[in-house]
Protein backbone atom coordinates (compact mmCIF):
# COMPACT_ATOMS: atom_id res chain seq x y z
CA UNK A 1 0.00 0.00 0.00
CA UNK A 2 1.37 3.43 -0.77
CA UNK A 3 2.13 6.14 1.87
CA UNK A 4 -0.85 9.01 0.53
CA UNK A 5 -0.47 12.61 1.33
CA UNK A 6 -2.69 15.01 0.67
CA UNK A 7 -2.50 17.02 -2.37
CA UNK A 8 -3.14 20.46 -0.49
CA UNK A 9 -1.35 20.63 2.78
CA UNK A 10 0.45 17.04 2.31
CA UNK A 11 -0.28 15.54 5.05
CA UNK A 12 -0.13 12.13 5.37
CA UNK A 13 -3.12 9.87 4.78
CA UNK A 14 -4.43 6.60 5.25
CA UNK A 15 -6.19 4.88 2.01
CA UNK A 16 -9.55 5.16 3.85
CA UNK A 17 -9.23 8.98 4.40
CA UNK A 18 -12.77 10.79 2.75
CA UNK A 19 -11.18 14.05 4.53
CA UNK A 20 -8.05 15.32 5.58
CA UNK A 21 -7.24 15.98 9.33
CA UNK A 22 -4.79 18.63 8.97
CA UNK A 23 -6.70 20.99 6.51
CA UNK A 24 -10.18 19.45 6.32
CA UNK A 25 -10.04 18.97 2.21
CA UNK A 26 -12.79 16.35 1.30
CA UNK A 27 -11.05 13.67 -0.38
CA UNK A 28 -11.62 10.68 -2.68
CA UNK A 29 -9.41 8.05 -4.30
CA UNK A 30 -8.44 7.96 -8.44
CA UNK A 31 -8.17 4.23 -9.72
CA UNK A 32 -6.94 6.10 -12.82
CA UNK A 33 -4.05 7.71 -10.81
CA UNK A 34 -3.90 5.41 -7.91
CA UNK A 35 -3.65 8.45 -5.98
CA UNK A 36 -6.17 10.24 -3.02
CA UNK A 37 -6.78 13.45 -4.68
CA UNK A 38 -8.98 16.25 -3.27
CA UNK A 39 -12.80 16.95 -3.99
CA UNK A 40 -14.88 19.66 -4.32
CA UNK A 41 -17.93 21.16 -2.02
CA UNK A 42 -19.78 19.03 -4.78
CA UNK A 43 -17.42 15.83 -4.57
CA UNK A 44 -16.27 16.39 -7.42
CA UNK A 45 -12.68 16.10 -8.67
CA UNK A 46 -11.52 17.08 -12.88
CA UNK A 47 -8.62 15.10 -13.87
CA UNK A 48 -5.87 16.62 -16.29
CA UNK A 49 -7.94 15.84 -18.90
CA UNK A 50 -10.51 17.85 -18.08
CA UNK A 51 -12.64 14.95 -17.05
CA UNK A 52 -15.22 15.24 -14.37
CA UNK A 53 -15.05 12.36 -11.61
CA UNK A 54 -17.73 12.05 -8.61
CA UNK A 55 -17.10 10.35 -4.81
CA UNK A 56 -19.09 6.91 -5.18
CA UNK A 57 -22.57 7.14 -4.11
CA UNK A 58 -21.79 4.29 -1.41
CA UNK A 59 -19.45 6.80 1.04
CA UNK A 60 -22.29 7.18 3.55
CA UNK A 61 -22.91 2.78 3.24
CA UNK A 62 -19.71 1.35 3.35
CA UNK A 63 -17.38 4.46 3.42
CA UNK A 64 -16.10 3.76 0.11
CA UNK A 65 -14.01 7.06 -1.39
CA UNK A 66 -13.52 5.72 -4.75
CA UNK A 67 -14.24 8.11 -7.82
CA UNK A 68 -17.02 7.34 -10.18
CA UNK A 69 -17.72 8.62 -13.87
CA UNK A 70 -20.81 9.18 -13.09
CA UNK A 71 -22.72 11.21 -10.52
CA UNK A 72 -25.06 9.01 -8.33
CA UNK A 73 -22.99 6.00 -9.65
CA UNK A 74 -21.19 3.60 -8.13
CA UNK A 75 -17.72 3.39 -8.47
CA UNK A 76 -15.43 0.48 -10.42
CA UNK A 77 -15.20 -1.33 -6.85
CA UNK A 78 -18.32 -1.19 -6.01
CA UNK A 79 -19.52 -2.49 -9.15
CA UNK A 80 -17.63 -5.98 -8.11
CA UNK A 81 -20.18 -6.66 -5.78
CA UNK A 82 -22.78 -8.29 -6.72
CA UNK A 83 -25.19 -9.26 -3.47
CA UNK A 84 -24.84 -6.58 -0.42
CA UNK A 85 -26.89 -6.59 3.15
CA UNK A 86 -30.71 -5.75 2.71
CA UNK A 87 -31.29 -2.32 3.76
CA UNK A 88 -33.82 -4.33 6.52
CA UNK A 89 -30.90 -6.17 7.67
CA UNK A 90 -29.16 -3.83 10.31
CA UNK A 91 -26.57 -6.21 11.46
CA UNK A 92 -25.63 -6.93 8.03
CA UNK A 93 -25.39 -3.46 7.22
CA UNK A 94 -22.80 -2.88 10.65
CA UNK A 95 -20.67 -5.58 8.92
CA UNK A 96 -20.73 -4.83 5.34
CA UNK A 97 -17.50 -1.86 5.35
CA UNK A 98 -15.15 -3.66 6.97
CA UNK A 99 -15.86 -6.28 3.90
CA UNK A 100 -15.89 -3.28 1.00
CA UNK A 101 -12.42 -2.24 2.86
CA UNK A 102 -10.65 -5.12 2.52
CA UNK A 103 -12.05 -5.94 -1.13
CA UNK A 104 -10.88 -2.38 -1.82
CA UNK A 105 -7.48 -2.94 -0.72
CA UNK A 106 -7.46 -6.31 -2.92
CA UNK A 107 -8.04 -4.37 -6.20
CA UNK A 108 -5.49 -1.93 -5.57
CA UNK A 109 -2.80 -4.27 -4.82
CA UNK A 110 -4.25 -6.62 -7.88
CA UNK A 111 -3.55 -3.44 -9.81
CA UNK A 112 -0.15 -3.14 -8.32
CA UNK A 113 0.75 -6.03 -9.06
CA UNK A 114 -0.88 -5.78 -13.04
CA UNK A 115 -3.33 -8.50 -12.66
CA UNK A 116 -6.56 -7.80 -14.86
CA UNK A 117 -9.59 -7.01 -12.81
CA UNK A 118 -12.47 -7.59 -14.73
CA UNK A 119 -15.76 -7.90 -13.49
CA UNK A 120 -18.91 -9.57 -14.75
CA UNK A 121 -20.74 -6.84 -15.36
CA UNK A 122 -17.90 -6.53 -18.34
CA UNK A 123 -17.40 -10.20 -18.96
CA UNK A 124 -19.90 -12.52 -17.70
CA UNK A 125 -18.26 -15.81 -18.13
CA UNK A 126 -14.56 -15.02 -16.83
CA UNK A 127 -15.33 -11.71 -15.09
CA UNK A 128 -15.08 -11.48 -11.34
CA UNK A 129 -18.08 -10.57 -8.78
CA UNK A 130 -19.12 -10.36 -5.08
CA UNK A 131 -21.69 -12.06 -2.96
CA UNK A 132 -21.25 -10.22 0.38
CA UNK A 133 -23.89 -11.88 2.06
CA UNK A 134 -25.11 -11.59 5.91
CA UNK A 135 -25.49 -15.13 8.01
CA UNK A 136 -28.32 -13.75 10.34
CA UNK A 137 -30.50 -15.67 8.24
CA UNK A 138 -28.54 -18.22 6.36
CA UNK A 139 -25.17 -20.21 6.92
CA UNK A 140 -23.47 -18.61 4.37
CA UNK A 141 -20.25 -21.14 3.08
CA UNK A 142 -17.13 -18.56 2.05
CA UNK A 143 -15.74 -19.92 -1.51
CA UNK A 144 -15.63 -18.98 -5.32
CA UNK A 145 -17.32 -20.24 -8.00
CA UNK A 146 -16.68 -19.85 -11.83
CA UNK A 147 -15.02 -16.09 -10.88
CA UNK A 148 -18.18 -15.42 -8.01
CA UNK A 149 -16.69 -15.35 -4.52
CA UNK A 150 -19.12 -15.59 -1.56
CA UNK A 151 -18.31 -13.87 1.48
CA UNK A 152 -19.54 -14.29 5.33
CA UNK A 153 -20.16 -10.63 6.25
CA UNK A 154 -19.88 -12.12 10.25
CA UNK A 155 -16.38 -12.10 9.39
CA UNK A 156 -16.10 -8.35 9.78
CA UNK A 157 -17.30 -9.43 14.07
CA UNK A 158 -14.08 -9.51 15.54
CA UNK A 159 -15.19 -11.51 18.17
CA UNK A 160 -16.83 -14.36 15.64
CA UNK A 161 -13.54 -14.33 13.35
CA UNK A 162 -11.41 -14.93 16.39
CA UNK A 163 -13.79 -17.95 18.01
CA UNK A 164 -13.91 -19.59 14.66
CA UNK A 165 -10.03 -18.75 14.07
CA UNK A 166 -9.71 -20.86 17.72
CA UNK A 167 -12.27 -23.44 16.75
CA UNK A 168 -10.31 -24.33 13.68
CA UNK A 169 -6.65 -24.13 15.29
CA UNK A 170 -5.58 -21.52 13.23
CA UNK A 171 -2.46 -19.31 13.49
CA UNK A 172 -3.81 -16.26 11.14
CA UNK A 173 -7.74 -15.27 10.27
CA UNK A 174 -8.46 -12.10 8.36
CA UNK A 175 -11.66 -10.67 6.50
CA UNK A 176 -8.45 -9.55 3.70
CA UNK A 177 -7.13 -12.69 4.05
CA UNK A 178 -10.30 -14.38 3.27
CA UNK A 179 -10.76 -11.95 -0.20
CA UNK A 180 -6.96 -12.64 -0.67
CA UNK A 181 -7.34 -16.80 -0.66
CA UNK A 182 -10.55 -16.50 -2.44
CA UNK A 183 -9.46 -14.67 -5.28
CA UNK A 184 -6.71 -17.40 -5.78
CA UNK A 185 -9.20 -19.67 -6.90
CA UNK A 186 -10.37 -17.46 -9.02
CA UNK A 187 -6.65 -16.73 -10.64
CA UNK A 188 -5.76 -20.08 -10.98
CA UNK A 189 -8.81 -20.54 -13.16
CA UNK A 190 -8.10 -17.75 -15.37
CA UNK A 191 -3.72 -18.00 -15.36
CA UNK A 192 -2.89 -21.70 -15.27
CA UNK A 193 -3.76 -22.48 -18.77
CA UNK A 194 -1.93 -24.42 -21.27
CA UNK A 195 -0.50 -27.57 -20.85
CA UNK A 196 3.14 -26.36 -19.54
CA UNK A 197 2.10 -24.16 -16.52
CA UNK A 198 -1.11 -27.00 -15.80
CA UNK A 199 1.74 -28.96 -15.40
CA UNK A 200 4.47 -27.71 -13.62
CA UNK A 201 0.78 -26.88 -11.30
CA UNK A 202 0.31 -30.09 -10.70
CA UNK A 203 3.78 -30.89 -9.86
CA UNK A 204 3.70 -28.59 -7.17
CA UNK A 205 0.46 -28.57 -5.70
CA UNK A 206 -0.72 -31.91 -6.43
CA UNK A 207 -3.54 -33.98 -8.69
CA UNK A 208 -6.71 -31.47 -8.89
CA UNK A 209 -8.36 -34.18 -9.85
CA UNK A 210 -8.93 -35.63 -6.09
CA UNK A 211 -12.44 -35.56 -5.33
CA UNK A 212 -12.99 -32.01 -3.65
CA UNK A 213 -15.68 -32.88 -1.12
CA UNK A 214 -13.87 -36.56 -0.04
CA UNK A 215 -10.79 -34.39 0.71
CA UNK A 216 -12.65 -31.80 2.58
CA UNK A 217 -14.25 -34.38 4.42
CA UNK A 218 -10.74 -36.58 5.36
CA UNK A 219 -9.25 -33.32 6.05
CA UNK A 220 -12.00 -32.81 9.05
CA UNK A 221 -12.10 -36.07 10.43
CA UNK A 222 -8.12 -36.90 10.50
CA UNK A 223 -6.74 -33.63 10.08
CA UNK A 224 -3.65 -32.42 8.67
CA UNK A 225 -0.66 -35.40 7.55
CA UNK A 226 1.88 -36.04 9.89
CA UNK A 227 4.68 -33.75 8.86
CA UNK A 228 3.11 -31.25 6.83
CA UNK A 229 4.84 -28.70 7.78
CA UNK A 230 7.74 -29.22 5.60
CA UNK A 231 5.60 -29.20 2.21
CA UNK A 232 2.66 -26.45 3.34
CA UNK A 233 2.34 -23.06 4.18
CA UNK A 234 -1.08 -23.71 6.60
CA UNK A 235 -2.94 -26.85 7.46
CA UNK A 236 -5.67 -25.55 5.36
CA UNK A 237 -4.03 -26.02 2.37
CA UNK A 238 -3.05 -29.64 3.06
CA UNK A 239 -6.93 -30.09 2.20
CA UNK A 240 -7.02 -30.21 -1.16
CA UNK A 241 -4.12 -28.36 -4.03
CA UNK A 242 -6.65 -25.88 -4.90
CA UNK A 243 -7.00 -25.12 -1.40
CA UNK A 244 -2.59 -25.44 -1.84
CA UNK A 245 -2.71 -22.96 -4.75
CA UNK A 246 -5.41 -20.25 -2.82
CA UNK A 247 -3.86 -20.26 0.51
CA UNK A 248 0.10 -19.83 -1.22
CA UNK A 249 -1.21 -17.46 -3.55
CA UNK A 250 -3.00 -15.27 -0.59
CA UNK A 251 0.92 -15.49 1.09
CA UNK A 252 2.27 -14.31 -2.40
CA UNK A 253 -0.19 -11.02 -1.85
CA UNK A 254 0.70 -10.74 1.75
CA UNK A 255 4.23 -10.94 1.10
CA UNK A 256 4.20 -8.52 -1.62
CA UNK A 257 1.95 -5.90 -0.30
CA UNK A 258 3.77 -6.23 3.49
CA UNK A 259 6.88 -5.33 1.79
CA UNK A 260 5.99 -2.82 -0.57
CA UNK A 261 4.34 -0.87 2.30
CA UNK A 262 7.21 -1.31 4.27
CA UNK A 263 9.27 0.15 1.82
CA UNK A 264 6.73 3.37 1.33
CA UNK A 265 7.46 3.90 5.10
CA UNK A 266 11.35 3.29 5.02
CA UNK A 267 11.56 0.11 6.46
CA UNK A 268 13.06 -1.53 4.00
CA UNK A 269 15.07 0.10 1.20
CA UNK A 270 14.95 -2.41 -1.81
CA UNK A 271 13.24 -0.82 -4.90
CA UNK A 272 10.35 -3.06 -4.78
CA UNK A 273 9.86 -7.02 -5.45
CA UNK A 274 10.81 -6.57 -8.93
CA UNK A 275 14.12 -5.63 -7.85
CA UNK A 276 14.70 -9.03 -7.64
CA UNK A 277 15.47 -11.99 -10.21
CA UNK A 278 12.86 -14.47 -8.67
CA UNK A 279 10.22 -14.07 -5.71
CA UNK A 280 12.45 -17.09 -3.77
CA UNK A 281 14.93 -14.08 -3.11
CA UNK A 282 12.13 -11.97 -2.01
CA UNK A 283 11.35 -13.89 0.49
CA UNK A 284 14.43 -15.53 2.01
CA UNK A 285 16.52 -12.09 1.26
CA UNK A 286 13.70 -9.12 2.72
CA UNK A 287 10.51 -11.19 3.80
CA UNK A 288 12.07 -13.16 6.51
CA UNK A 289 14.03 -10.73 7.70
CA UNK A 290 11.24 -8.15 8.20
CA UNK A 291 8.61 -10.53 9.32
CA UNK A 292 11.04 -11.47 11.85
CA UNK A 293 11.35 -7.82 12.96
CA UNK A 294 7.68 -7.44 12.82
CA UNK A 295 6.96 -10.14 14.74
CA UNK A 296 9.72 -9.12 17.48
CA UNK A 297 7.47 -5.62 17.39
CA UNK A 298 4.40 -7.22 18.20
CA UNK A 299 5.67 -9.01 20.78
CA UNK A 300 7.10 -5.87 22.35
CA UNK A 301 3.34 -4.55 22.75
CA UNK A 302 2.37 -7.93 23.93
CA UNK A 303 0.47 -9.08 20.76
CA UNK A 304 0.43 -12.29 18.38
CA UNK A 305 3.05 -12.69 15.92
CA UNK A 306 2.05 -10.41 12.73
CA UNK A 307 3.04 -13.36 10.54
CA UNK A 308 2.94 -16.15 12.38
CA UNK A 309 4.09 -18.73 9.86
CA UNK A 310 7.47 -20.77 8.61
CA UNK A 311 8.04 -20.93 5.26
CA UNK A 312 9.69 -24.38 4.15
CA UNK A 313 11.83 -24.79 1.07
CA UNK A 314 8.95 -26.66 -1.04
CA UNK A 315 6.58 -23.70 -0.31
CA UNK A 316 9.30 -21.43 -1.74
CA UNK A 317 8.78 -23.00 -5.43
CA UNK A 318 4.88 -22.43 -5.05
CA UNK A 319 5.46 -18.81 -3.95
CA UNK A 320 7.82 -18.48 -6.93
CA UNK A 321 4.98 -20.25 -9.30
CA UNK A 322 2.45 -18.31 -7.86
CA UNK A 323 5.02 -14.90 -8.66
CA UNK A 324 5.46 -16.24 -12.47
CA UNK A 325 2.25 -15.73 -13.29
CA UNK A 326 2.40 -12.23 -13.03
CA UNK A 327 1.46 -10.58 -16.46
CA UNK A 328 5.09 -8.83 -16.42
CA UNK A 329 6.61 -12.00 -15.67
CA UNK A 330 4.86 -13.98 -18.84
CA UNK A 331 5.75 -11.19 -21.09
């Protein structure tokens, strides 16, 4: 994530700022720029182009600041999700921003990264979408489905993520990391085409072919293999090599967005991941290092590890699988 200041009195901002602290500017953030830029009385912002952008219409719902074309339109984020909260469904409604945040912060660092985000609105048999659906009513089962991910808005509850996160034995649980594993379904079934990279896929991560639901099912009545830790990033993705593929490609995004934050702040003073011949070297030359001192800071304020996981040398050639199928890399 980058390190925003504001255009008027730069001060800095966070990427959920609609207004400025230090001067009180209404703000709003440009996809086209990938910059917070400032608004008028109106919300209204004119590129260098001379065209006329509008804050989304959702601000006052889910505190999105994204720039429309339209006035009274929704915004290029917004128009990802498919299936919100009814407006009769108040508890839905509490935990519906936290959801549009983190999605959000997915499609900028997608477009960081120069991964195509299309939606179905645009394409509707490889696009992507949203179904951000409330479980008050229904038990709502978090996954992705030809490009439509479903997400449990009780996930935003602190207190429900962390007593699942507990039920389930597991080190990390995040409404982000949730859009960041889902989406890696979704990537896999658009980037690992053709019969060399379906391949060198299945040499990594395993025969997809294994009956989904069988594996699901073993995985919850025996648990993880004994050993797993020197072949897998999480338990999770011992279930199943789609579930390998999501949960090392949602590493390869926390990796890469970790460190290029880190490096907006000064942290770290490498150019960037592509500063670097492979994403191996990434990891074992600035990840480790950093998540080490990250960890060691949490720990100082009596918190949980920040990344609380060991990355084994087979899990290295998935991140660096995962890494190649970067646009920029296949070019």
């Amino acid at each position: 994530m980058k390190a925003f200041r504001c255009r008027v009195c730069d001060n800095q901002l966070y990427f959920e700022n609609s207004l400025c602290v230090s001067c009180g500017t209404a703000l709003a953030y440009s996809r086209a720029e990938r910059a917070i830029v400032p608004v008028d009385e109106h919300g209204r912002y004119v590129d260098a182009s001379g065209l006329v952008w509008h804050v989304c219409v959702n601000l006052n719902l889910s505190g999105c600041t994204w720039l429309a074309p339209l006035e009274g339109a929704q915004c290029f984020a917004c128009d990802l999700t498919r299936t919100r909260p009814a407006d009769d469904d108040p508890v839905g409604l509490e935990n519906y921003p936290l959801a549009e945040q983190a999605k959000r912060h997915l499609v900028v660092e997608l477009d960081t990264l120069g991964f195509p985000v299309v939606g179905k609105d645009v394409d509707p048999d490889d696009g992507l979408a949203f179904d951000l659906i409330s479980s008050v009513d229904e038990n709502v089962v978090i996954g992705h489905e030809d490009g439509l991910i479903t997400i449990d808005l009780a996930e935003s509850d602190a207190a429900h993520r962390e007593q699942v996160r507990a039920e389930l034995a597991e080190p990390y649980r995040t409404m982000l990391g949730h859009f960041r594993h889902e989406v890696g379904h979704y990537y896999e079934w658009q980037l690992v085409r053709g019969e060399e990279l379906m391949r060198r896929c299945t040499e990594l991560f395993g025969d997809e072919s294994k009956d989904y639901q069988a594996e699901i099912d073993r995985h919850y009545a025996e648990g993880p293999p004994t050993g797993w830790e020197d072949a897998y990033i999480s338990t999770y993705a011992t279930m199943h090599p789609f579930e390998d593929f999501a949960e090392t490609w949602a590493h390869f995004l926390h990796i890469a967005d970790t460190i290029d934050t880190a490096r907006e702040f000064g942290l770290v003073t490498v150019s960037g991941i592509d500063a670097f011949s492979t994403f191996r070297d990434v990891v074992t030359g600035v990840w480790i290092p950093l998540s080490t001192a990250l960890n060691q800071i949490n720990r100082s304020m009596g918190k949980e590890d920040l990344y609380p996981f060991v990355i084994p040398a087979p899990v290295l050639d998935k991140l660096e699988f995962v890494a190649s199928l970067r646009p920029a890399a296949l070019a």
